[in-house]
Structures are given as structure tokens and as C-alpha cells.
Protein backbone atom coordinates (compact mmCIF):
# COMPACT_ATOMS: atom_id res chain seq x y z
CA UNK A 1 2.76 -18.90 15.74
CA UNK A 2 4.85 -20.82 12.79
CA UNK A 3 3.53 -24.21 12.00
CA UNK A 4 4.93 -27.21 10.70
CA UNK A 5 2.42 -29.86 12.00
CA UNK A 6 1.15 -32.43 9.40
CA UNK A 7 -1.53 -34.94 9.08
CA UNK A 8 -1.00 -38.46 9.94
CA UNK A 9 -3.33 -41.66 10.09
CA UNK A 10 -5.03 -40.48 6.77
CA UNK A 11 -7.20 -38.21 9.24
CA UNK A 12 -8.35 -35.02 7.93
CA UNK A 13 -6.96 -32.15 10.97
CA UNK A 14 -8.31 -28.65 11.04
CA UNK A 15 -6.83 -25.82 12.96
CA UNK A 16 -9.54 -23.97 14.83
CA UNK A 17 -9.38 -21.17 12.02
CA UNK A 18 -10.50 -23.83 9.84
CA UNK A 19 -7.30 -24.32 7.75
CA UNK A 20 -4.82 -27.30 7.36
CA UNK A 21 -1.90 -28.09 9.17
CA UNK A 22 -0.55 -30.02 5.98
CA UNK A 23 -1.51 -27.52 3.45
CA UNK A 24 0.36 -24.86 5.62
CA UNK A 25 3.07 -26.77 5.43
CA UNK A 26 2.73 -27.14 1.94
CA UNK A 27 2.55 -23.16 1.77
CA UNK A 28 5.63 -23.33 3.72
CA UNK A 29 8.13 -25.57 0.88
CA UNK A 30 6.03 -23.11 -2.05
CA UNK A 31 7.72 -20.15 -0.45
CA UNK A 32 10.89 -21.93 0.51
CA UNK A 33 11.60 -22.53 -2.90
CA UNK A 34 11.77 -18.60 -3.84
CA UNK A 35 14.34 -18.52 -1.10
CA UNK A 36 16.21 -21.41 -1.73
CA UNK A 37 16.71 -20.25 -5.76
CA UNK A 38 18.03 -17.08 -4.68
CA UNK A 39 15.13 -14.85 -5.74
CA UNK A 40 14.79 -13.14 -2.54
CA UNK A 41 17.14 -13.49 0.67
CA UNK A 42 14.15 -14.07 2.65
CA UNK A 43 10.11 -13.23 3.91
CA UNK A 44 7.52 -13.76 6.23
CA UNK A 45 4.42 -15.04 5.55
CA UNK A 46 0.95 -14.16 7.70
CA UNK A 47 -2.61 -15.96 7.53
CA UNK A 48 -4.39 -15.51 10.10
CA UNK A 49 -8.32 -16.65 9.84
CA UNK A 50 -10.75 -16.59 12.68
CA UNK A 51 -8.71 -15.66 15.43
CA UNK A 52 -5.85 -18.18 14.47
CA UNK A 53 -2.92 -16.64 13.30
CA UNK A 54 0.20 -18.60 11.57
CA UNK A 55 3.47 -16.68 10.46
CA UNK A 56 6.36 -18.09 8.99
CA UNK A 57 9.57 -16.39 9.48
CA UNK A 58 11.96 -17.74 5.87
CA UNK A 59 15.27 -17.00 5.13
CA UNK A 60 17.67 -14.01 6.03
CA UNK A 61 17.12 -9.58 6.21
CA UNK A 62 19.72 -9.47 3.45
CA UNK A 63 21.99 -11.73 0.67
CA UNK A 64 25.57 -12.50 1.35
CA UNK A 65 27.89 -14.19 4.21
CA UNK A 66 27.02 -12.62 7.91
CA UNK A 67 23.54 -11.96 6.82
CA UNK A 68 20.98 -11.64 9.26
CA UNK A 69 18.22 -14.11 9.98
CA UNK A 70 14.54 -12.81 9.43
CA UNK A 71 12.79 -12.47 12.05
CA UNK A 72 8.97 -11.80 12.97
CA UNK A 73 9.78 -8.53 14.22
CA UNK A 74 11.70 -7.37 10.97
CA UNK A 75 10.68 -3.76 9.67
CA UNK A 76 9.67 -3.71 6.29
CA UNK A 77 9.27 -0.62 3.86
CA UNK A 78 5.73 -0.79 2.76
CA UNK A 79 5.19 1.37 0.37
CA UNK A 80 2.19 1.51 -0.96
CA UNK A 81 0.74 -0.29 1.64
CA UNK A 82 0.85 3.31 3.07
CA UNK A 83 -2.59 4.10 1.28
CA UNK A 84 -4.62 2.02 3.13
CA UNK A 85 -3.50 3.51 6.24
CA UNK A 86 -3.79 7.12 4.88
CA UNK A 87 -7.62 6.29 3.50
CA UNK A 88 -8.27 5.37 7.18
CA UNK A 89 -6.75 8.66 8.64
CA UNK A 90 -8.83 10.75 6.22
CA UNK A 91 -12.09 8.86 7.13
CA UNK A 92 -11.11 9.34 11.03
CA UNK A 93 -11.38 12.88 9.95
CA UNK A 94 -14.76 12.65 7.46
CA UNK A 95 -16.43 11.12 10.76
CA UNK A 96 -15.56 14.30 12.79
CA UNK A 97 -16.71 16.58 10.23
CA UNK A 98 -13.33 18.05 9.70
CA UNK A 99 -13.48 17.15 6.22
CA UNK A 100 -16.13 16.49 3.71
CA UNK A 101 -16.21 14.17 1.44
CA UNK A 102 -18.02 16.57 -1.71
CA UNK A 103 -16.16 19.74 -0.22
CA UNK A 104 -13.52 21.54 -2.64
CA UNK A 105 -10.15 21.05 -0.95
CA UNK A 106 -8.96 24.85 -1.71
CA UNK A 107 -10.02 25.82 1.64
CA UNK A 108 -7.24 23.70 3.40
CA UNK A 109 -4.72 23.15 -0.26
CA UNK A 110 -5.18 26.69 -1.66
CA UNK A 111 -2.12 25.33 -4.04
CA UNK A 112 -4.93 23.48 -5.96
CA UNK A 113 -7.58 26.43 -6.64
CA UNK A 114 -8.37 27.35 -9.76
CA UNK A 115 -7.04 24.28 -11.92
CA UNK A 116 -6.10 24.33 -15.23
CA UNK A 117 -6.15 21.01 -17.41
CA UNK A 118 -3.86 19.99 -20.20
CA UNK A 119 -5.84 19.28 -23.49
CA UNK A 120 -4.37 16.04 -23.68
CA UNK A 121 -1.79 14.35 -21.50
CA UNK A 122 1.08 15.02 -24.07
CA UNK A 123 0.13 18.35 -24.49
CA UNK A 124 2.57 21.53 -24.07
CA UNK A 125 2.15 23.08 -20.57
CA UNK A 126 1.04 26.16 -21.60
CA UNK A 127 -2.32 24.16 -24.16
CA UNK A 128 -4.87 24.38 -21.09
CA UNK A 129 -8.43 23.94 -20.42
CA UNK A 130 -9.91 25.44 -17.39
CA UNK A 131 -11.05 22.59 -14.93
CA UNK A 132 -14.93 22.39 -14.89
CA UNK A 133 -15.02 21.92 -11.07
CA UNK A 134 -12.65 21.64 -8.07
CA UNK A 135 -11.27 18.72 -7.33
CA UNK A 136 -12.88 17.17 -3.79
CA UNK A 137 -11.66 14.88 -0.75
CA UNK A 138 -13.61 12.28 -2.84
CA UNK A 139 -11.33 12.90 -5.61
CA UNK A 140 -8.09 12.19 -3.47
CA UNK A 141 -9.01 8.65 -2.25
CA UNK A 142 -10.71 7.50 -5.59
CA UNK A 143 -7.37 8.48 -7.65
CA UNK A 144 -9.44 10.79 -9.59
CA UNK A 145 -8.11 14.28 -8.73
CA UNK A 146 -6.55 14.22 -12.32
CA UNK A 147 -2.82 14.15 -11.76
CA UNK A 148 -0.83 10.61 -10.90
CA UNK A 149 1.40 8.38 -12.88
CA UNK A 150 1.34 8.18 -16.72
CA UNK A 151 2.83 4.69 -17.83
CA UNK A 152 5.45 5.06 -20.65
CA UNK A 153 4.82 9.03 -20.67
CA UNK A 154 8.65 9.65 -19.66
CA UNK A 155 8.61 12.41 -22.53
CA UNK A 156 5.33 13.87 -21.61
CA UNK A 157 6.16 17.92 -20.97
CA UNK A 158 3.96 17.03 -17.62
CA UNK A 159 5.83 14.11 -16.73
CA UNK A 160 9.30 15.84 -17.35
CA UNK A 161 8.45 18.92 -15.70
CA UNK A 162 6.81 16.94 -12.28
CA UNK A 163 10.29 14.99 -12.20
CA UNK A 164 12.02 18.55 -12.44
CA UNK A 165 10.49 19.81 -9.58
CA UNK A 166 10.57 16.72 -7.69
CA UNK A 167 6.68 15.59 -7.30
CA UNK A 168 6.23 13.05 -9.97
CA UNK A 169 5.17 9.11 -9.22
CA UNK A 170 7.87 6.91 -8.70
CA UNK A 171 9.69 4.42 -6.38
CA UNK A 172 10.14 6.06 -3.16
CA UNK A 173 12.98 8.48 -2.16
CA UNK A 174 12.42 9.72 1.25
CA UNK A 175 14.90 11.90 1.52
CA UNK A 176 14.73 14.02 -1.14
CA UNK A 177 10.90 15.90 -1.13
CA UNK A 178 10.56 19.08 0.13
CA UNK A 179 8.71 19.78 2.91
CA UNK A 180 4.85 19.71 2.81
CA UNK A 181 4.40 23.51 1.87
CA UNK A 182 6.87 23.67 -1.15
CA UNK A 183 5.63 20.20 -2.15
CA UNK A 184 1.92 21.58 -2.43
CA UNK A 185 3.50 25.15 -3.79
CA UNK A 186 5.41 22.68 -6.75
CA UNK A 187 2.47 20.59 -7.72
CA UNK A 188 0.40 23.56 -7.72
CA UNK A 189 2.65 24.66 -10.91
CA UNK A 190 1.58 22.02 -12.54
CA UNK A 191 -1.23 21.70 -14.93
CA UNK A 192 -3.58 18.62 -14.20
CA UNK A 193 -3.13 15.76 -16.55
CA UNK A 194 -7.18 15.38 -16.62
CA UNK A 195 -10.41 16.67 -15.40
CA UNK A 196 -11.21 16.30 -11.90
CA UNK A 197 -13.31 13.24 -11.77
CA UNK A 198 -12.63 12.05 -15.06
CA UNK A 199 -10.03 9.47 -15.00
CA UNK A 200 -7.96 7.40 -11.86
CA UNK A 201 -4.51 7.98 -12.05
CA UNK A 202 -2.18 6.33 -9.55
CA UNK A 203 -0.57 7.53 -6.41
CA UNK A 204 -0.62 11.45 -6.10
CA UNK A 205 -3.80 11.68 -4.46
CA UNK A 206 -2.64 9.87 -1.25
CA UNK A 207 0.69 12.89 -1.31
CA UNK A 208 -1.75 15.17 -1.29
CA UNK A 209 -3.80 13.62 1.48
CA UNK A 210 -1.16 13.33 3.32
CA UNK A 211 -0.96 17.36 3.49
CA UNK A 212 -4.40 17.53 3.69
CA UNK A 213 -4.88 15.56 7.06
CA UNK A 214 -2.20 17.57 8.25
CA UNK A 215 -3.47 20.98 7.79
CA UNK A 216 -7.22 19.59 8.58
CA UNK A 217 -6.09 17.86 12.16
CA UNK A 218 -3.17 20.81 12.78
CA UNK A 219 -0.81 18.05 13.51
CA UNK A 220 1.70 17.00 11.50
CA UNK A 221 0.85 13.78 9.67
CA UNK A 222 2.87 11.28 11.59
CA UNK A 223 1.72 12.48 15.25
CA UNK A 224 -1.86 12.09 14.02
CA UNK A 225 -1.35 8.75 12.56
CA UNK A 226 0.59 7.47 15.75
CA UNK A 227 -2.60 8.69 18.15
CA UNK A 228 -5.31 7.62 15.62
CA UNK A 229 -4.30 4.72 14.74
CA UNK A 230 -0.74 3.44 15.35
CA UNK A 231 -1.45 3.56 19.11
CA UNK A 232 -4.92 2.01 19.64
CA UNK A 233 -3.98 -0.38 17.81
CA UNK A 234 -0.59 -1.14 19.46
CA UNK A 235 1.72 -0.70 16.08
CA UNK A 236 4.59 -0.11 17.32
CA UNK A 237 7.04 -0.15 14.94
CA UNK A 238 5.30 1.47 12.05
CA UNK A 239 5.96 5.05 11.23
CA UNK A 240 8.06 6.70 8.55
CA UNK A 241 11.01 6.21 9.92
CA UNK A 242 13.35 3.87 12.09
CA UNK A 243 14.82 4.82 14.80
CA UNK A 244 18.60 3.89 15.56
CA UNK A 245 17.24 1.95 18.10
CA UNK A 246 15.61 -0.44 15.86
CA UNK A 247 17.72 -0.15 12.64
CA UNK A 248 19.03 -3.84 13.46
CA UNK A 249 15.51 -5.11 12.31
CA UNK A 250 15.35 -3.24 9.21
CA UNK A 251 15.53 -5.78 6.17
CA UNK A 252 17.46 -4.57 3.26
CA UNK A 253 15.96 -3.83 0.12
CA UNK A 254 16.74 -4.80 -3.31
CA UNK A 255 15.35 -3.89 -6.83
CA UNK A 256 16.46 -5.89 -9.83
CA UNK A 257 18.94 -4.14 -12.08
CA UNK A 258 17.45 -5.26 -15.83
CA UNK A 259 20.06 -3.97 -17.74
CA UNK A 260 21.90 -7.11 -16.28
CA UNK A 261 20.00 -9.84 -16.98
CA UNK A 262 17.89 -9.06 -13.12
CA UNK A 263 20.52 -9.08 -10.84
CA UNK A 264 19.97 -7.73 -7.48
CA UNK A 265 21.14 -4.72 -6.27
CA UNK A 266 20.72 -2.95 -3.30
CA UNK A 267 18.38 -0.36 -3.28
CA UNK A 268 18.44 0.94 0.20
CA UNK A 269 20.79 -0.33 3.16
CA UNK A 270 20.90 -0.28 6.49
CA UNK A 271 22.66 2.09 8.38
CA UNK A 272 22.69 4.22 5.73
CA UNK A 273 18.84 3.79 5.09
CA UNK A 274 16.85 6.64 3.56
CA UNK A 275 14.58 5.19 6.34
CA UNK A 276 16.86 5.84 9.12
CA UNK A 277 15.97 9.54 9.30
CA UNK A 278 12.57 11.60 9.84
CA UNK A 279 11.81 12.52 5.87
CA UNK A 280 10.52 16.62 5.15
CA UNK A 281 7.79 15.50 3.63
CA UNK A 282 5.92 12.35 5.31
CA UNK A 283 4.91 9.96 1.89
CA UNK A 284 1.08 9.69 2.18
CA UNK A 285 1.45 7.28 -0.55
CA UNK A 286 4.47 5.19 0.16
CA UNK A 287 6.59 6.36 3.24
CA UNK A 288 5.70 4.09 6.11
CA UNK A 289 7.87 1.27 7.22
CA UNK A 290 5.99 -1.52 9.32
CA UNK A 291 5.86 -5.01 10.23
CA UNK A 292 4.08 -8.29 10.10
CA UNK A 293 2.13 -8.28 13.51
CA UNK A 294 1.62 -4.31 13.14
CA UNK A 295 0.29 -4.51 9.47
CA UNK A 296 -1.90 -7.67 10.98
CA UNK A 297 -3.70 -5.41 13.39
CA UNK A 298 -4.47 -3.00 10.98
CA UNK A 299 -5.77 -5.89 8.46
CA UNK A 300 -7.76 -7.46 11.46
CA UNK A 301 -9.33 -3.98 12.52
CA UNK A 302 -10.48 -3.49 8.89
CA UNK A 303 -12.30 -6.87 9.13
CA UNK A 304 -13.66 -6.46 11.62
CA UNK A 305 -15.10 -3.23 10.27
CA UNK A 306 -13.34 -0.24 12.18
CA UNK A 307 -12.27 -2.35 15.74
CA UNK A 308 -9.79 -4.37 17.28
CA UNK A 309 -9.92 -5.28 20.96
CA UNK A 310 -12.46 -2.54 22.16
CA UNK A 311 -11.02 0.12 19.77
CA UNK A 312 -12.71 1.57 17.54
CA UNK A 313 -10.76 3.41 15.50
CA UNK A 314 -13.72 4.32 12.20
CA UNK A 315 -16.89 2.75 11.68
CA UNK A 316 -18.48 0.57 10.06
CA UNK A 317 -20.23 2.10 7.44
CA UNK A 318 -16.70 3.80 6.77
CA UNK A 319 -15.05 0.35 6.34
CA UNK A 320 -18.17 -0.31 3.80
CA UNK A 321 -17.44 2.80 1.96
CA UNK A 322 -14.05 2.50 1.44
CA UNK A 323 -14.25 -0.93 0.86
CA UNK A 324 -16.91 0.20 -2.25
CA UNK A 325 -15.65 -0.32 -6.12
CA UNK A 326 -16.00 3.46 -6.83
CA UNK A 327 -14.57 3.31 -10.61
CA UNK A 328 -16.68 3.07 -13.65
CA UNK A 329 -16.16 0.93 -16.25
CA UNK A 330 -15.10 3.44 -18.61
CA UNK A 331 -12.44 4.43 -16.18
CA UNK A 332 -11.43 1.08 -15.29
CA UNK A 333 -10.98 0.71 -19.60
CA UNK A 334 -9.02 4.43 -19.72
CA UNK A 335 -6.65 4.03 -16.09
CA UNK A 336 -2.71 3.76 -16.70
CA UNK A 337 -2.39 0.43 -14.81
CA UNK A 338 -1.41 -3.06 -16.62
CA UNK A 339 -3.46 -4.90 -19.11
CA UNK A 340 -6.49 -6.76 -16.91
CA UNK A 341 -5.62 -5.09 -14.00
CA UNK A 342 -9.62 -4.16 -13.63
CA UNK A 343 -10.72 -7.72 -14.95
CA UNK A 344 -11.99 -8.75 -11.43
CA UNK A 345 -11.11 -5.77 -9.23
CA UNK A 346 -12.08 -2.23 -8.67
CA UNK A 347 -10.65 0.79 -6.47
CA UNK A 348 -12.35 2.24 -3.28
CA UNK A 349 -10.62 4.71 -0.73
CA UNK A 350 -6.89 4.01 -0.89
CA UNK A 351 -7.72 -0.07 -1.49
CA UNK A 352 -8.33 -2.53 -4.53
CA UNK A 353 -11.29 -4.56 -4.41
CA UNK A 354 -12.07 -7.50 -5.67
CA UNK A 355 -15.38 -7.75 -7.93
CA UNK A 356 -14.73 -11.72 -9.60
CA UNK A 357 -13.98 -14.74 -8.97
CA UNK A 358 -10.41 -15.47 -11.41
CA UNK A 359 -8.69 -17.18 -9.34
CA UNK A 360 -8.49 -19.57 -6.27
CA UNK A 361 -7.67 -16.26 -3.82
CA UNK A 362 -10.16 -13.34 -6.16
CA UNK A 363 -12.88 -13.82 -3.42
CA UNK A 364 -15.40 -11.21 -4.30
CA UNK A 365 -15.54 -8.39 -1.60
CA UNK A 366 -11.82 -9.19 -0.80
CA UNK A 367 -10.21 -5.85 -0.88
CA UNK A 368 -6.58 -4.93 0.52
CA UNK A 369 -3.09 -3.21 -1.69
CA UNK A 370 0.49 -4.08 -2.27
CA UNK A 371 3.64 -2.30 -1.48
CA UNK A 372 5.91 -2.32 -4.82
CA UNK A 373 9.38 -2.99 -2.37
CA UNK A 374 7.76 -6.29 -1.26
CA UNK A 375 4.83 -6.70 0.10
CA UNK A 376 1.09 -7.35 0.30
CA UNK A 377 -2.24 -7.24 2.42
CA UNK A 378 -5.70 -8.84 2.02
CA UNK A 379 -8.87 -8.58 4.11
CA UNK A 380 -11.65 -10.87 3.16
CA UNK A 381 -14.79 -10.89 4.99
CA UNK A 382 -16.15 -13.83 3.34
CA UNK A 383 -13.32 -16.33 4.57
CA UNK A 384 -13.15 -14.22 7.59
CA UNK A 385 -9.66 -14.37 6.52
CA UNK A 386 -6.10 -11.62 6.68
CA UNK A 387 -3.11 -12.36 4.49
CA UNK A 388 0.24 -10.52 4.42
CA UNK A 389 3.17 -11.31 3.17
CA UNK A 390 6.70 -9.13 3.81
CA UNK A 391 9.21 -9.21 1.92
CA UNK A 392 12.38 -6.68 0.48
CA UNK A 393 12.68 -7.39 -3.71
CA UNK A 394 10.76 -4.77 -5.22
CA UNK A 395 8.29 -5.81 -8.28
CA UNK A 396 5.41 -5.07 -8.71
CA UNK A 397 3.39 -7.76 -7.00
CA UNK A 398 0.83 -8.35 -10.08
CA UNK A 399 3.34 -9.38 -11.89
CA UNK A 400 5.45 -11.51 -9.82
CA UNK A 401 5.35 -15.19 -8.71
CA UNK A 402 6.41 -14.70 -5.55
CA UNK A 403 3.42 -12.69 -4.58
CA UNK A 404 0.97 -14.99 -6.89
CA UNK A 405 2.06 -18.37 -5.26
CA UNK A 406 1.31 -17.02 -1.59
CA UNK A 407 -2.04 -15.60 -2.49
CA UNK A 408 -2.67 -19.16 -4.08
CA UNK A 409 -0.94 -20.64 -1.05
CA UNK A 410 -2.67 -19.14 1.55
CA UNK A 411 -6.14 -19.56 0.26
CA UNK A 412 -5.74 -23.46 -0.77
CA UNK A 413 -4.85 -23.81 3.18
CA UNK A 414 -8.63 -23.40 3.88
CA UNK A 415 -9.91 -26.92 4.32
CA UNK A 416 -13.72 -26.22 6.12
């Protein structure tokens, strides 16, 4: 439901989710304004609190004469809003015993037996340590199975050689990894940049999941995610690809080109959408495309610890778990992300979690992740509280105002 009620009389109004009519309006000129400059052709915004859900539906799918209006139903490329999802998949799987969460993973990713470690992340290939344990399932959803993205390490042999053989970190390309097997049979070349355990380094472990829950469930990873957990509860339209059938709701994305002073360029189309095809090698870590309502269900059935509408898809202990700062502060001081990144926040399975109060919307407990080609999720069991917003500029959201002034938007609508 979009609102654009406001008070009148001087009387205070309330929505039965406790938040204000007025100050969602209010939300609704903040975001405007990123449309109205030009910064983005368009977005929807989600806040949905107590069973009361408002979306706004701004602006157009893409730039330029003819474009298409946004609409709530428009498919977004999440990214790494793909974690989250995969984290859940793997804990479907802990329940069952299938996996464990201490067990080595060479049993089911042989590729990763018998590690050896560079001495130092620079470090020739061939200047190796051998790893002092296996890396674990615990290892995969925490970040710290020692191999992920180095900031600024472009001319690390590691880095170089990873890009080579097409399994380093970067902003997603589904069409060009291998299948599963030679994926895991190319990363298994590879040196780890670190000890298992030792440090969190972004993004590889969800790949690797990704294979794992494929090989642990015999399915391949998209039919288990669509009878886990797309289907119970009733996503639709998320998956990792688009269908032709649906390709006229697919927004197109952007990334700002800053070798000319930020203009934006088109980074994947339409028709000819990476997106438009079934990839080799499903992205555990930033392949699924989605929308508002489907990403809301998934957001609701997190808090409300494992359920939505009679299904239960994990438990609530799991949700706890995952949900859990598992970083240490030495690791928080040592990880490859920005500057006061780990301030206020920690890292569970596959979500960031926040651990102090900074900021009007840094609820403590509120956990959730953001997809670097537009978009973001919250959960937050103390305001009882989901917030998405979907959008196609990629930035990194920690970094852009866009994303800051809806988190600060959609927490100063809380008026109870």
C-alpha cells in the first residue's frame, strides 16, 4: 500500500504499525529528491512494521524518453542480498544433519583438501604455509574460510591469478563462470590468502556455499532454493534468472563511469540482460534477481524467527545463530572492508549485525545486507520493523546517500 495521507487539525495520527502518515510522506519528498536530480531513474521504497506494510513505487525502470514507469512488481538484481538467502539454505540443511557446522567440507568440496596458505597476502604463489586445519561450514558463512576480496590488492599474484581463472570478487557477471565443478576445480588452484579461521574476507564463502548446498541436497542450487524457500514463502519472481516472460519488469542497471566525472552508464540492459539467461554457475553470493514484496517475505520470515504464514522454513534458534556477531575484535580491526565499517556492526551467517547505537536507524540487534547494484534489507526485532529499499545505480550502499537518507527516513517514521 503507498501512502500519501497527512495530518491535519494539529492531531497526532498513527498508522496501526505505529508510524506516521506525515513522516511517510516526508520519507516520500527525501527520496523524490534523488529522483528528481537525476541520481537514479527511479526506486521503491518498503517499511513495513507490525503487520502494516507501505511501499512507494518512484520514478521510472530506466533514464531516457519512452522509459518505463517503476512499478511494485519490478525485478531487481540483488546482489549481495543473495547471502542472506544462501545462509538460510545452508541452515535448512545444518537442521537436517546434512551438514555440520564444525565438519571439514572436503568430504562434499574435495577441491579444498589439503590447503596451502600464502605467507602473506602479497606473497608469490609458490611462498606457502600448510593450513593448520580444514576449513569448516562455519568458516563459509562467517567469511573466514581465508580466501575473499583484498581491497586495493589488484597486483597481488593471488588477486591476478583468481581474475585469470575467473573466480576472483567482483561486481557480478553471470554469464561468464564456469560451471560449478570447474569453478571449485579453479579455486582449488589457488593458494588461500589466510588461515582458515583467521581473518573475514568478503564474498567467496557464499560461491562456495553455493556448491556446497548443491552437492549436500543433490539438487542443483536453484531447484533447492525454489522448494525451500522461494515456494513456501510464495517468491515468485526471485531466482537467478528472468524469464522472457517477465523481462518487461526487469529495471535496468547502471554503474557510474568515474573516469567521467560519474556519469551513468548502463551496466546491464534489458533484453540483452546477463539476467535473461540460466547462468553455469548459480552466484551463491550475488546471482539472484528479486523483488520488493518477495524480498519482504523473506525479511518478515526472518523476524519472525524462521515463519511466515504457517511456514516454517528454519528455526528459531537458527535465526538466533545467524543473527549472532561471530567476528572478534581483532578481526573486525584486520577485515578488508571500509574504515568504521565494524564501529557498530558485526557479521553472523551471511548478514551484518548491528552491535551500537550511531545513528537514528543502528538499532542494536538489527541485522540484514545490501546488494552493491542497488539495494538493501533490514530486520529489526526491536521495532518489530522490515525495511527494503530497490533500486538499479550500483554503489556501495555505505557510502551512498541514497541508501543513508532511507535508513534515516524510514526509522524517523516511527512515531509510538
Amino acid at each position: 500500500m503507498t501512502t500519501r495521507n497527512a495530518e491535519s487539525g494539529g492531531t497526532r495520527v498513527t498508522s496501526p504499525g505505529g508510524l506516521s502518515p506525515a513522516r511517510l510522506e516526508r520519507m516520500h519528498t527525501i527520496m523524490s529528491r534523488h529522483v528528481e536530480r537525476g541520481d537514479l531513474p527511479g526506486l521503491i521504497t518498503c517499511v513495513s512494521r507490525r503487520g502494516e506494510t507501505h511501499v512507494d513505487v518512484i520514478g521510472d525502470m530506466e533514464f531516457g524518453p519512452g522509459a518505463r514507469p517503476m512499478r511494485r512488481d519490478t525485478i531487481f538484481r540483488i546482489s549481495s542480498m543473495t547471502k542472506p538467502v544462501i545462509a538460510v539454505a545452508t541452515m535448512i540443511l545444518l537442521e537436517e544433519c546434512v551438514l555440520r557446522l564444525d565438519e571439514p567440507v572436503d568430504r562434499l568440496l574435495p577441491e579444498l583438501a589439503d590447503r596451502r596458505v600464502l605467507t602473506r597476502p602479497d606473497a608469490p604463489l609458490d611462498d606457502t604455509v600448510a593450513a593448520e586445519r580444514p576449513i569448516t561450514v562455519r568458516d563459509l558463512l562467517t567469511f573466514r574460510m581465508g580466501f575473499g576480496m583484498l581491497l586495493g590488492a589488484d597486483d597481488h599474484p593471488v588477486v591476478k591469478a583468481a581474475q585469470e581463472r575467473g573466480v576472483a570478487t567482483g561486481v557480478p557477471n553471470p554469464a561468464e563462470p564456469p560451471e560449478p565443478d570447474e569453478w571449485m576445480r579453479r579455486l582449488g588452484e589457488l593458494p588461500l590468502m589466510a588461515q582458515p579461521g583467521e581473518r573475514w574476507l568478503y564474498n567467496t564463502g557464499s560461491q562456495v556455499l553455493g556448491v556446497l548446498i548443491a552437492r549436500a541436497s543433490g539438487q542443483a542450487l536453484g531447484d533447492f532454493l525454489r522448494e525451500r524457500i522461494f515456494e513456501p514463502l510464495g517468491m515468485r519472481d526471485t531466482g537467478f534468472h528472468v524469464p522472457a516472460d517477465r523481462l518487461d519488469r526487469l529495471a535496468t542497471s547502471y554503474m557510474a563511469n568515474h573516469h567521467e566525472g560519474g556519469r551513468m552508464e548502463v551496466y546491464d540492459g534489458v533484453t540483452d540482460s546477463q539476467w535473461a539467461a540460466e547462468p553455469a554457475f548459480p552466484d551463491g553470493a550475488a546471482g539472484l534477481v528479486s523483488t520488493v514484496d518477495d524480498y519482504l517475505a523473506f525479511g518478515q520470515m526472518m523476524l519472525n524467527e524462521g515463519e511466515l504464514a504457517g511456514e516454517r522454513v528454519i528455526s528459531r534458534p537458527s535465526v538466533t545463530l545467524m543473527t549472532t556477531d561471530h567476528l572478534t575484535g581483532h578481526q573486525k580491526s584486520i577485515s578488508e572492508m571500509a574504515p568504521g565499517t565494524w564501529a557498530n556492526a558485526g557479521w553472523g551467517f551471511g548478514v551484518s549485525v548491528v552491535t551500537g547505537r550511531d545513528g537514528i536507524a543502528a538499532t542494536p540487534g538489527r541485522y540484514g545486507w545490501d546488494g552493491g547494484l542497488g539495494t538493501n534489507w533490514s530486520s529489526d526485532p526491536a521495532e518489530r520493523m522490515v525495511s527494503i529499499m530497490m533500486t538499479q545505480r550500483a554503489e556501495f550502499p555505505f557510502f551512498s546517500n541514497v541508501h543513508r537518507d532511507f535508513w534515516v527516513a524510514s526509522y524517523q517514521s516511527i512515531a509510538d
